[in-house]
C-alpha atoms as a PDB file:
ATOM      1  CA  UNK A   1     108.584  78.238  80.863  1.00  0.00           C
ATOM      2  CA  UNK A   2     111.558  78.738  78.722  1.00  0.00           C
ATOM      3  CA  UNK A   3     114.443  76.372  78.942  1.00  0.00           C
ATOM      4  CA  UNK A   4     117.247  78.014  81.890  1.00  0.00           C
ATOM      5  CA  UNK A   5     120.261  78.100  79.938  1.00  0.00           C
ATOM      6  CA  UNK A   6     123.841  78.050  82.540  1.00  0.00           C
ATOM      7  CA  UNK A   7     126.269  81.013  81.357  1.00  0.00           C
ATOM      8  CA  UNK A   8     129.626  79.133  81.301  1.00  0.00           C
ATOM      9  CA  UNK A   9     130.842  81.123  78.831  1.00  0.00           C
ATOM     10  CA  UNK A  10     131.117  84.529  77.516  1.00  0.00           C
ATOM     11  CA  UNK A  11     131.365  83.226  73.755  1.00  0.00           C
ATOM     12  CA  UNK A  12     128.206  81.452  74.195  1.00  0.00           C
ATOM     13  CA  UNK A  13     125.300  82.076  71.535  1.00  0.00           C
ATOM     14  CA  UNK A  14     122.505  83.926  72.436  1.00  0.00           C
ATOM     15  CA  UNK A  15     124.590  86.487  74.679  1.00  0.00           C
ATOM     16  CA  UNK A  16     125.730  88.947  71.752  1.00  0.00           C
ATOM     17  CA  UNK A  17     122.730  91.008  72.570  1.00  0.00           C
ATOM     18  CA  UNK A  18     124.071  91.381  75.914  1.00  0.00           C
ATOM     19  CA  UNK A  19     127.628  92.088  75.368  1.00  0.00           C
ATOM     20  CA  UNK A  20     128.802  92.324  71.669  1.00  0.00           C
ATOM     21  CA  UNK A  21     126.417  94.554  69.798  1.00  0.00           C
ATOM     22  CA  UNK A  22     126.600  98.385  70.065  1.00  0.00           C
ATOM     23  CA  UNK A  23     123.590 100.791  70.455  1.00  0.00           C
ATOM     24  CA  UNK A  24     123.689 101.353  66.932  1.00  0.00           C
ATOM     25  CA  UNK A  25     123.265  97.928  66.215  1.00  0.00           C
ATOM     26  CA  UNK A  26     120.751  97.170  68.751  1.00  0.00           C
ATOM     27  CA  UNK A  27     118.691  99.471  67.432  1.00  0.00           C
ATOM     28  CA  UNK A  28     118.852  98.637  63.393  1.00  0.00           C
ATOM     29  CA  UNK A  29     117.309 101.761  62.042  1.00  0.00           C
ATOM     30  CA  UNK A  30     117.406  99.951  58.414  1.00  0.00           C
ATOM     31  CA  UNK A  31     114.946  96.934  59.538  1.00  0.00           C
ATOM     32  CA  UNK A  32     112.801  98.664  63.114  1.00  0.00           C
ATOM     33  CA  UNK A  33     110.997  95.218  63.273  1.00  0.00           C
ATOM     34  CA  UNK A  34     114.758  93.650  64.322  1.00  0.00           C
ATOM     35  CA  UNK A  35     116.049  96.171  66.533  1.00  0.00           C
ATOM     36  CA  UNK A  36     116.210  95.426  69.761  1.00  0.00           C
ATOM     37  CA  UNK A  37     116.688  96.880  73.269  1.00  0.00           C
ATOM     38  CA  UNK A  38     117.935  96.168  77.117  1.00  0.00           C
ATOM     39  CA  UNK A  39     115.085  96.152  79.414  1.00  0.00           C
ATOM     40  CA  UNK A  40     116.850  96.456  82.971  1.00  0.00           C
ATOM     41  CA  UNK A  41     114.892  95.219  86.223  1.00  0.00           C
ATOM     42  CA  UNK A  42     111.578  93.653  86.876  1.00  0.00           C
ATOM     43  CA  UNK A  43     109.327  96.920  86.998  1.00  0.00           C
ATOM     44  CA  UNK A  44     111.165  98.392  83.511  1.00  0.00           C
ATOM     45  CA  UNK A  45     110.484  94.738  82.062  1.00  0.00           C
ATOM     46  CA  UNK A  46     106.608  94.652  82.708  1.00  0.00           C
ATOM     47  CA  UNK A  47     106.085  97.977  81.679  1.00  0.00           C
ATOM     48  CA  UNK A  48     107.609  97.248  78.346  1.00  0.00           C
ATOM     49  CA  UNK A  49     105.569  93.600  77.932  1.00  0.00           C
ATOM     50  CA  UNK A  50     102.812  95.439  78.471  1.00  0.00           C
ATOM     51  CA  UNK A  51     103.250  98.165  76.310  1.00  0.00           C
ATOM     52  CA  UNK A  52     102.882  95.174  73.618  1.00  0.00           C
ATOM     53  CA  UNK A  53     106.921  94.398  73.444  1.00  0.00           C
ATOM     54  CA  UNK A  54     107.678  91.025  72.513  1.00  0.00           C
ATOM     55  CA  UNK A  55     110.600  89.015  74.651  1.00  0.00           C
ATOM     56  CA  UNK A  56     113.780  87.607  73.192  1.00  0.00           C
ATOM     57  CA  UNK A  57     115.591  86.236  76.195  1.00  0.00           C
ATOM     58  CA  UNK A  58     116.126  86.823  79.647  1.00  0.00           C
ATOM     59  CA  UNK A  59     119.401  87.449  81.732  1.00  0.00           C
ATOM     60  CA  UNK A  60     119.168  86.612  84.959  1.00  0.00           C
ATOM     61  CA  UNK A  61     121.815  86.254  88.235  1.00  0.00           C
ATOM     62  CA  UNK A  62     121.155  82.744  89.367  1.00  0.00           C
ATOM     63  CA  UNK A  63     119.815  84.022  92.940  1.00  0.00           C
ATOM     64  CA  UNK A  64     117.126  85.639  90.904  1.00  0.00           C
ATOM     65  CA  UNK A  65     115.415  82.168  89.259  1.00  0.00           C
ATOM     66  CA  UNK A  66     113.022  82.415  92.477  1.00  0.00           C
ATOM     67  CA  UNK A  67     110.920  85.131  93.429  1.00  0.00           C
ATOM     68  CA  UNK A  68     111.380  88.393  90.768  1.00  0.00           C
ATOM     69  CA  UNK A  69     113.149  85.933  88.308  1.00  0.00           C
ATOM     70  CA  UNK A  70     110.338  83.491  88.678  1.00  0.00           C
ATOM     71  CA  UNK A  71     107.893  86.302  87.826  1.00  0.00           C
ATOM     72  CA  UNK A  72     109.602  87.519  84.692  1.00  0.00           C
ATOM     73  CA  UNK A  73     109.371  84.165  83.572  1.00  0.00           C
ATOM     74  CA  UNK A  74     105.907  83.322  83.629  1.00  0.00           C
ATOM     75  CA  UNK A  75     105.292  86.910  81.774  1.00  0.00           C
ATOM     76  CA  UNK A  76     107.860  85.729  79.343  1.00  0.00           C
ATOM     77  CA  UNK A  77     107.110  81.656  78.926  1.00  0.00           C
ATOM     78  CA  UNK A  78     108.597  80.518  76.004  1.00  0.00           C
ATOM     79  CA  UNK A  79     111.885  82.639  75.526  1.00  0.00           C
ATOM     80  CA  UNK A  80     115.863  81.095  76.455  1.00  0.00           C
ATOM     81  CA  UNK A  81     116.534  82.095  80.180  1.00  0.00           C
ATOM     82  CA  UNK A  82     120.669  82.875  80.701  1.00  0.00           C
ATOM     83  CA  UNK A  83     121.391  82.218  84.539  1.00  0.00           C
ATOM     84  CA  UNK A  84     125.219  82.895  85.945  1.00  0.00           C
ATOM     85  CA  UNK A  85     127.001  84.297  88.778  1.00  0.00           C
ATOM     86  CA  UNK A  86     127.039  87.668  89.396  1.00  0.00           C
ATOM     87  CA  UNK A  87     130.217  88.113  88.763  1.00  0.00           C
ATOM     88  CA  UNK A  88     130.597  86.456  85.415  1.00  0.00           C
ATOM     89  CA  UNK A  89     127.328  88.145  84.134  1.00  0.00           C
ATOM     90  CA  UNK A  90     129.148  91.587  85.387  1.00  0.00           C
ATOM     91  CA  UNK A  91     131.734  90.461  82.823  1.00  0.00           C
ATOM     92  CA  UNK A  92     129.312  89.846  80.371  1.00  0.00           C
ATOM     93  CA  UNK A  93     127.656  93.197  80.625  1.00  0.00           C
ATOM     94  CA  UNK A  94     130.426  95.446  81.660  1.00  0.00           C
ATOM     95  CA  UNK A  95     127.894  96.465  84.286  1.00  0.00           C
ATOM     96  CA  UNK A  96     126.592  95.124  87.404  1.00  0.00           C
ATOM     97  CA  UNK A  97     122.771  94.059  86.583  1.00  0.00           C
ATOM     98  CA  UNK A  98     119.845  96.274  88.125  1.00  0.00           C
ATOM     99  CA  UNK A  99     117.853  93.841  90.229  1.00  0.00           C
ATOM    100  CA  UNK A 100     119.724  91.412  88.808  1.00  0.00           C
ATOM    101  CA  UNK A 101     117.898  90.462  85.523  1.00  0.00           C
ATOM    102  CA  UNK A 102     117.934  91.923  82.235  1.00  0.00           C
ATOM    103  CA  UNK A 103     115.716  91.082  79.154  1.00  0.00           C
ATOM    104  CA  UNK A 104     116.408  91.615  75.359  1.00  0.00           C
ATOM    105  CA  UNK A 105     113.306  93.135  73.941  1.00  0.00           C
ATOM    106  CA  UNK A 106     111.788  93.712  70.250  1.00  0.00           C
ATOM    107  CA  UNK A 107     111.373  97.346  69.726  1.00  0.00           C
ATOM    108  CA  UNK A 108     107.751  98.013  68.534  1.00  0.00           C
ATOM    109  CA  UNK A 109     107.296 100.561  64.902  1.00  0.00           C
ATOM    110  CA  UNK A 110     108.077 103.818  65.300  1.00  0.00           C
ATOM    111  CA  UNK A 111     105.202 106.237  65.952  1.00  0.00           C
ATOM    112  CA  UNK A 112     104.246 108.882  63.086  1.00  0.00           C
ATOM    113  CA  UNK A 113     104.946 111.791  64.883  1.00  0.00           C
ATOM    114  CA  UNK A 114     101.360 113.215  63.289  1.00  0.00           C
ATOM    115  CA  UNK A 115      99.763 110.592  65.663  1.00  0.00           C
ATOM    116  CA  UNK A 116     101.137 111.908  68.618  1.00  0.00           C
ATOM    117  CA  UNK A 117     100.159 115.195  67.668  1.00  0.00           C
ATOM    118  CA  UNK A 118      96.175 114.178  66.487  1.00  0.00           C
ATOM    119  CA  UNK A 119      95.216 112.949  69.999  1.00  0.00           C
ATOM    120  CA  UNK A 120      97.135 115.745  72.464  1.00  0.00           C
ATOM    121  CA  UNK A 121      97.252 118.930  74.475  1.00  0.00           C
ATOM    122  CA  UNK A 122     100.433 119.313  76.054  1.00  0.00           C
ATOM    123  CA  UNK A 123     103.386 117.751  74.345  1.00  0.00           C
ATOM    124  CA  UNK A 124     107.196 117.951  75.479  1.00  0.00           C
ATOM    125  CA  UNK A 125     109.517 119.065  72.082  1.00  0.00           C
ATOM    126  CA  UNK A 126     112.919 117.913  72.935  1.00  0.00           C
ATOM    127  CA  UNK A 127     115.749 118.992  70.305  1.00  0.00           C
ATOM    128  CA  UNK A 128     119.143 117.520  70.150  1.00  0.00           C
ATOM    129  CA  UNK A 129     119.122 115.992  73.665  1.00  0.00           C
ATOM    130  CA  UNK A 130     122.277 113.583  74.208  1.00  0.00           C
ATOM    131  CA  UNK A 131     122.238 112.547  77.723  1.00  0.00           C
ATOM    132  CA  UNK A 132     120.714 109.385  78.290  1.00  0.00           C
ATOM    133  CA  UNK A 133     120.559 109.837  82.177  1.00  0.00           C
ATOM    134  CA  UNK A 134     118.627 113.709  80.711  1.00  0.00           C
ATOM    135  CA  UNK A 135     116.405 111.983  78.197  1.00  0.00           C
ATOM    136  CA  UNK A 136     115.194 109.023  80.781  1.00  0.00           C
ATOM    137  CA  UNK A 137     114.171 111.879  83.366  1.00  0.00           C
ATOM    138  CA  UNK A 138     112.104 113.957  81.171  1.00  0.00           C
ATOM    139  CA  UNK A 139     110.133 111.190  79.847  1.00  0.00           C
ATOM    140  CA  UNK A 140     109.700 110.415  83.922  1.00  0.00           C
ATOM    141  CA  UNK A 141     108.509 113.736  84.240  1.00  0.00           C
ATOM    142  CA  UNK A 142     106.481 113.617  81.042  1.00  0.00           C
ATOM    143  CA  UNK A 143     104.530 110.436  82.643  1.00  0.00           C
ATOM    144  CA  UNK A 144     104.143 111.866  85.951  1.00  0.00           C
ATOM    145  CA  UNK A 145     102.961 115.765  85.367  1.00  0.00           C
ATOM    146  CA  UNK A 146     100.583 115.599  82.558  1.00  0.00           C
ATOM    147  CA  UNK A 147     102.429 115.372  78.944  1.00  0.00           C
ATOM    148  CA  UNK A 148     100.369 114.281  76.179  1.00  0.00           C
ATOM    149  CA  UNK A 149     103.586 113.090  74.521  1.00  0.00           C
ATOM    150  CA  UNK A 150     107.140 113.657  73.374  1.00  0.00           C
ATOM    151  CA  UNK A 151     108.481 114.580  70.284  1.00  0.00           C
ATOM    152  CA  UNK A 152     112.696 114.455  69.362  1.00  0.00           C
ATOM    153  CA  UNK A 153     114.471 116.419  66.915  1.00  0.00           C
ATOM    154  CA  UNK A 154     116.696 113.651  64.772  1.00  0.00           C
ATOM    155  CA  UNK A 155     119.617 114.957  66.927  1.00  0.00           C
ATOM    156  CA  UNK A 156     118.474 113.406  69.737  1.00  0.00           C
ATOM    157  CA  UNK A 157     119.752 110.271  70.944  1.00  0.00           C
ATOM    158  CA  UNK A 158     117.809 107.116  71.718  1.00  0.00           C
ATOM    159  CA  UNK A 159     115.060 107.064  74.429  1.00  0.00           C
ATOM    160  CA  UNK A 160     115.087 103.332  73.608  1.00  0.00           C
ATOM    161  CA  UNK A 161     118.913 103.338  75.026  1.00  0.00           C
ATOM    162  CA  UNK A 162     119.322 101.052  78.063  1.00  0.00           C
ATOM    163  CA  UNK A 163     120.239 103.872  80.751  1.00  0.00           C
ATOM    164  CA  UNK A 164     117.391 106.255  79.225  1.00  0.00           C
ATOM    165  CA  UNK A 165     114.966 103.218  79.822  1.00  0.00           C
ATOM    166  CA  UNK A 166     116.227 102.592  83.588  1.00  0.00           C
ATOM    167  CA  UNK A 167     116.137 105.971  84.261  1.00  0.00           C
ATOM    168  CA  UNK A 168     112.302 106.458  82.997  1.00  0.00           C
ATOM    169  CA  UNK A 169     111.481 103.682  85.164  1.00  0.00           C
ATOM    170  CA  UNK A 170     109.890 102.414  81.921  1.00  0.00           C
ATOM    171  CA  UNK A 171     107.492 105.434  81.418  1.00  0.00           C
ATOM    172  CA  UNK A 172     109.055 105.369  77.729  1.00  0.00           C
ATOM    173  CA  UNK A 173     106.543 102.781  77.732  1.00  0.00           C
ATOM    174  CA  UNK A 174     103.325 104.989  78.921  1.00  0.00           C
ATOM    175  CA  UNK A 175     103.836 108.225  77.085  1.00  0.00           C
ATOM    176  CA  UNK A 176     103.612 107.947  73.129  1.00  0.00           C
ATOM    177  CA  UNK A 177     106.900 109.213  71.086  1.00  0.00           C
ATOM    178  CA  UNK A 178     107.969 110.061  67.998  1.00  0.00           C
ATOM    179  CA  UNK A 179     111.238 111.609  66.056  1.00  0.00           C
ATOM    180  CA  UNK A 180     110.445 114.452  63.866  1.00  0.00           C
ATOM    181  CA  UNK A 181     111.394 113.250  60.500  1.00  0.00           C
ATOM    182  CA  UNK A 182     114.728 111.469  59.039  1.00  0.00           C
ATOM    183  CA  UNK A 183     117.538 113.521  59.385  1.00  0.00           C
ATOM    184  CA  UNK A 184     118.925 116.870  61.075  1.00  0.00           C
ATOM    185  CA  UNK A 185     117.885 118.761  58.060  1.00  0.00           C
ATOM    186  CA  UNK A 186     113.734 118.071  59.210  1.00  0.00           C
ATOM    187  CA  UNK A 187     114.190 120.416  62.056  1.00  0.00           C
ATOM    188  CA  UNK A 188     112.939 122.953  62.929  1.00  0.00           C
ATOM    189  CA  UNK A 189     111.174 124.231  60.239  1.00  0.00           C
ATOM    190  CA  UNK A 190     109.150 120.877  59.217  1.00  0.00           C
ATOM    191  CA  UNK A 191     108.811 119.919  62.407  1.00  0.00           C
ATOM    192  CA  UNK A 192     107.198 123.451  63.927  1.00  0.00           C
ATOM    193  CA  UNK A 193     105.076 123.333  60.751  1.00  0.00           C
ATOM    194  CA  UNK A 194     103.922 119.797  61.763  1.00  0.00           C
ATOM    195  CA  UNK A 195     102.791 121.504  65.301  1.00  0.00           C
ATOM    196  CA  UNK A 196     101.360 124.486  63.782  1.00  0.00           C
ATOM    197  CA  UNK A 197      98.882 122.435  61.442  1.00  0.00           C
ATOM    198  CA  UNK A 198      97.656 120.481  64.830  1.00  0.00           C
ATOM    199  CA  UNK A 199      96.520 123.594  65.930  1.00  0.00           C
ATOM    200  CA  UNK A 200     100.085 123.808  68.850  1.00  0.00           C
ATOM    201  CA  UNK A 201     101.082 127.206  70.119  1.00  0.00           C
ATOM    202  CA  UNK A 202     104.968 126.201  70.849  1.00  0.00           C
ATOM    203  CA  UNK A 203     106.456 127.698  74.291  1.00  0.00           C
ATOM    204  CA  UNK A 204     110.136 127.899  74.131  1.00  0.00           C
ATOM    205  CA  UNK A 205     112.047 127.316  77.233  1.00  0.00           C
ATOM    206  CA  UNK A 206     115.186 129.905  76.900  1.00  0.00           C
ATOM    207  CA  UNK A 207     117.203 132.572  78.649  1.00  0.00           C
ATOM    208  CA  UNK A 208     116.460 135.714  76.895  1.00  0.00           C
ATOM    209  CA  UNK A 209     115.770 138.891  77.835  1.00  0.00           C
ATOM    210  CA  UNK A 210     112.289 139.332  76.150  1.00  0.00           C
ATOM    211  CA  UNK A 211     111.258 135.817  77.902  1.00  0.00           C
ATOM    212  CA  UNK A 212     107.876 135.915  79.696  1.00  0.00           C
ATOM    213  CA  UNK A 213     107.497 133.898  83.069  1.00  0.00           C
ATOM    214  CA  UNK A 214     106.178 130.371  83.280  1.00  0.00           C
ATOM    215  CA  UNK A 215     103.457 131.706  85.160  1.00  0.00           C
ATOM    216  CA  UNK A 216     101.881 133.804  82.656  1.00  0.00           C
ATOM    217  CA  UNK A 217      98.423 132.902  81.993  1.00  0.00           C
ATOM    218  CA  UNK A 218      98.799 133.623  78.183  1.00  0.00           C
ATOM    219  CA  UNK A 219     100.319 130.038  78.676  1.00  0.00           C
ATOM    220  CA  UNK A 220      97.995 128.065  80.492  1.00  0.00           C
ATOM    221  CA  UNK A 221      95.221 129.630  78.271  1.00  0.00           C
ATOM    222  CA  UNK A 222      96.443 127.694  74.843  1.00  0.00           C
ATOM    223  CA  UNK A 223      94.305 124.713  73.796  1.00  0.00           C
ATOM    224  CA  UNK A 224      96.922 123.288  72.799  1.00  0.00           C
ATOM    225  CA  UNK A 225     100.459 124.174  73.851  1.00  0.00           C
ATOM    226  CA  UNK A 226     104.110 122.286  72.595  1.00  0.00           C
ATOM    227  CA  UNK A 227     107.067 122.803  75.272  1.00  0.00           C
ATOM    228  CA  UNK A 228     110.059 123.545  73.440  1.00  0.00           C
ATOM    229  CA  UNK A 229     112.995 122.289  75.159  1.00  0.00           C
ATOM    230  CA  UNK A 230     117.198 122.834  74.210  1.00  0.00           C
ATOM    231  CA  UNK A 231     120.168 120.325  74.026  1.00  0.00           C
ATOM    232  CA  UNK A 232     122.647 120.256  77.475  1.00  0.00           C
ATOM    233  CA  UNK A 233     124.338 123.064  77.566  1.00  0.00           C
ATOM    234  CA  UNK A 234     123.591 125.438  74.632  1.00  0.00           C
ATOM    235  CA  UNK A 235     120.333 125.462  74.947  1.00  0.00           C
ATOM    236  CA  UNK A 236     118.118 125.704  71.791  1.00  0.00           C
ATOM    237  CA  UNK A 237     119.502 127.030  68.541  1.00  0.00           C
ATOM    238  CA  UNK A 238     118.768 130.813  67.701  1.00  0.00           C
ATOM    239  CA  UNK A 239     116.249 129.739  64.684  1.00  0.00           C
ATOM    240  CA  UNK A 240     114.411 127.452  66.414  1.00  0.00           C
ATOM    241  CA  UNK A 241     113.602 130.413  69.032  1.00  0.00           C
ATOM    242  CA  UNK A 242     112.927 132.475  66.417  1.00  0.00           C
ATOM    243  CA  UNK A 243     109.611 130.372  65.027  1.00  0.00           C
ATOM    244  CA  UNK A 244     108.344 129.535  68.621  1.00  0.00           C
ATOM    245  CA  UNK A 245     105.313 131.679  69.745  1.00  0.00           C
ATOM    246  CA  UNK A 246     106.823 131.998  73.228  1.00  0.00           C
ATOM    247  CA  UNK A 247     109.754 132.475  75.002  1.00  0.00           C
ATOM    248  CA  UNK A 248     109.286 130.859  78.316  1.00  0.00           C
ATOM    249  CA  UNK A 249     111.643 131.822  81.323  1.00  0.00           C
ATOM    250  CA  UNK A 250     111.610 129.625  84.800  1.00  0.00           C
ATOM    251  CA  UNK A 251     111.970 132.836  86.797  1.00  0.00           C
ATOM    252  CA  UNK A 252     115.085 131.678  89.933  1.00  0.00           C
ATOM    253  CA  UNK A 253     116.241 133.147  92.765  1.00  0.00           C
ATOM    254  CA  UNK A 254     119.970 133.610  94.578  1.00  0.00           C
ATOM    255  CA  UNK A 255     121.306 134.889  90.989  1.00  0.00           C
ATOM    256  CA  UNK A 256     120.868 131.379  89.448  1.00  0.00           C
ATOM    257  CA  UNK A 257     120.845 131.777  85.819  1.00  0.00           C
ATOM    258  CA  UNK A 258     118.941 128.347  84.723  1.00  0.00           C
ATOM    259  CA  UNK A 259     118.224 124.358  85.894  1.00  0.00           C
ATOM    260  CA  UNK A 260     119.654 120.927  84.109  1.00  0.00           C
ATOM    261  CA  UNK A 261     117.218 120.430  81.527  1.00  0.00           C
ATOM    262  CA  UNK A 262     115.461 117.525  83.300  1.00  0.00           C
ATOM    263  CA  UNK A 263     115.244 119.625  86.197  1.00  0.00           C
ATOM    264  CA  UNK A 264     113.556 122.217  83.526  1.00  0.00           C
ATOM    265  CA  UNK A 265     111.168 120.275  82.414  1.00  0.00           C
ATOM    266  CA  UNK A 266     110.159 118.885  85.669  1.00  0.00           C
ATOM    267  CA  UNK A 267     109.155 122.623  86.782  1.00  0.00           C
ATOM    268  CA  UNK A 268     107.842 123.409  83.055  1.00  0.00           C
ATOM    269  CA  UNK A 269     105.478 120.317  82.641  1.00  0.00           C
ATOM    270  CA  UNK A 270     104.043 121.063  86.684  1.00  0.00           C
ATOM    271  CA  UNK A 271     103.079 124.296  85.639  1.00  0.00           C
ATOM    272  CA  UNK A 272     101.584 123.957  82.166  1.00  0.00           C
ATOM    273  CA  UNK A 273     100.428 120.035  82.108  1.00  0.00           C
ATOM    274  CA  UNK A 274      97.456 120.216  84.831  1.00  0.00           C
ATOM    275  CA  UNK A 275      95.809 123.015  82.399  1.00  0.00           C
END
């Protein structure tokens, strides 16, 4: 196993990952092979490793060395294992640890969005999604009812990001994702023309007046369909509407006008992924 390093200090090396570097930094868009992320508790940790993720260290509360701690360990045997009080690794983290072990984790290369797209039948389209607590529960939802695959405007933010990660439950590990293209500027229109030469109809989830219900079977019928879903609060921008195929509705009851996102897709994805 790796050698159990005692946290006696906040300064000491090896922490920064922990406590000093920003998401931005973390995630080192100039160099992907060095960017890094914060896997957070056991069952987040495994799914990453074996997703193919390579270890850097592990954080751990020294209660945890035994049992769970033990565990994430042997699946990570040769990388520096912090240990500290709870308390002291709450200072480190600004954060009291899920489970009570963390693990700084190589990002893999980003997908090419056109591999996501060659293999798939239902994909989730997110654009300009902020919420990391929002972008964790889609992907949940995109593992558990029958996405193909996610695809993010360059607007949104990271799926990688530790709260997204925690609350996926790690499923940003099982379902394939890709950004669509470099910069703001890439979407919609290269992006929807990426979908339309995979052969993807493109089912915009929006409150207009010409929308057609979820139900309709027009939906379920496409080979191949792309759910198009809208940023907290606004929704999705007036253009990128405009070059869907379909405007999709979730029709509600007791004069409520529309569901959190997450929410939306959870109710979107039942419907049209078991087709």
């Amino acid at each position: 196993m790796g050698e159990i390093i005692e946290v006696t200090s906040l300064e000491m090396p090896g922490l920064e990952v922990y406590a000093k570097l920003t998401q931005a930094q973390l995630r080192n868009k100039k160099e992907p092979e060095l960017g890094i992320f914060i896997g957070e508790s056991p069952k987040v940790i495994r799914r990453a490793l074996a997703a193919g993720c390579r270890p850097v260290s592990l954080l751990m509360e020294k209660q945890k060395l035994e049992g769970q701690g033990r565990e994430m360990m042997e699946l990570c045997p040769e990388v520096p294992v912090y240990v500290g009080e709870r308390e002291i690794l709450a200072s480190l983290t600004g954060y009291e640890l899920t489970r009570g072990i963390l693990c700084a984790i190589y990002r893999l290369q980003p997908r090419d969005p056109r591999e996501i797209c060659a293999g798939a039948r239902r994909l989730a389209v997110l654009e300009g999604i902020v919420d990391t607590t929002n972008m964790g529960a889609i992907f949940r939802c995109a593992a558990a009812l029958g996405m193909d695959g996610v695809l993010l405007s360059p607007g949104c933010c990271d799926p990688l990001a530790r709260r997204a990660i925690r609350v996926s439950m790690g499923t940003v590990f099982q379902v394939p994702w890709a950004v669509l293209g470099e910069s703001r500027a890439d979407w919609p229109e290269k992006g929807m023309e990426l979908l339309r030469e995979h052969g993807f109809k493109t089912a915009a989830m929006a409150l207009k007046k010409d929308s057609i219900p979820l139900g309709d079977p027009r939906l379920a019928s496409e080979e191949k369909l792309a759910v198009v879903l809208g940023t907290e609060g606004d929704g999705l921008a007036g253009g990128t509407i405009a070059a869907c195929d379909y405007t999709v509705i979730i029709p509600m009851s007791h004069g409520v006008d529309s569901l959190n996102v997450a929410a939306a897709s959870a109710v979107a994805f039942w419907e049209l992924g078991k087709h």
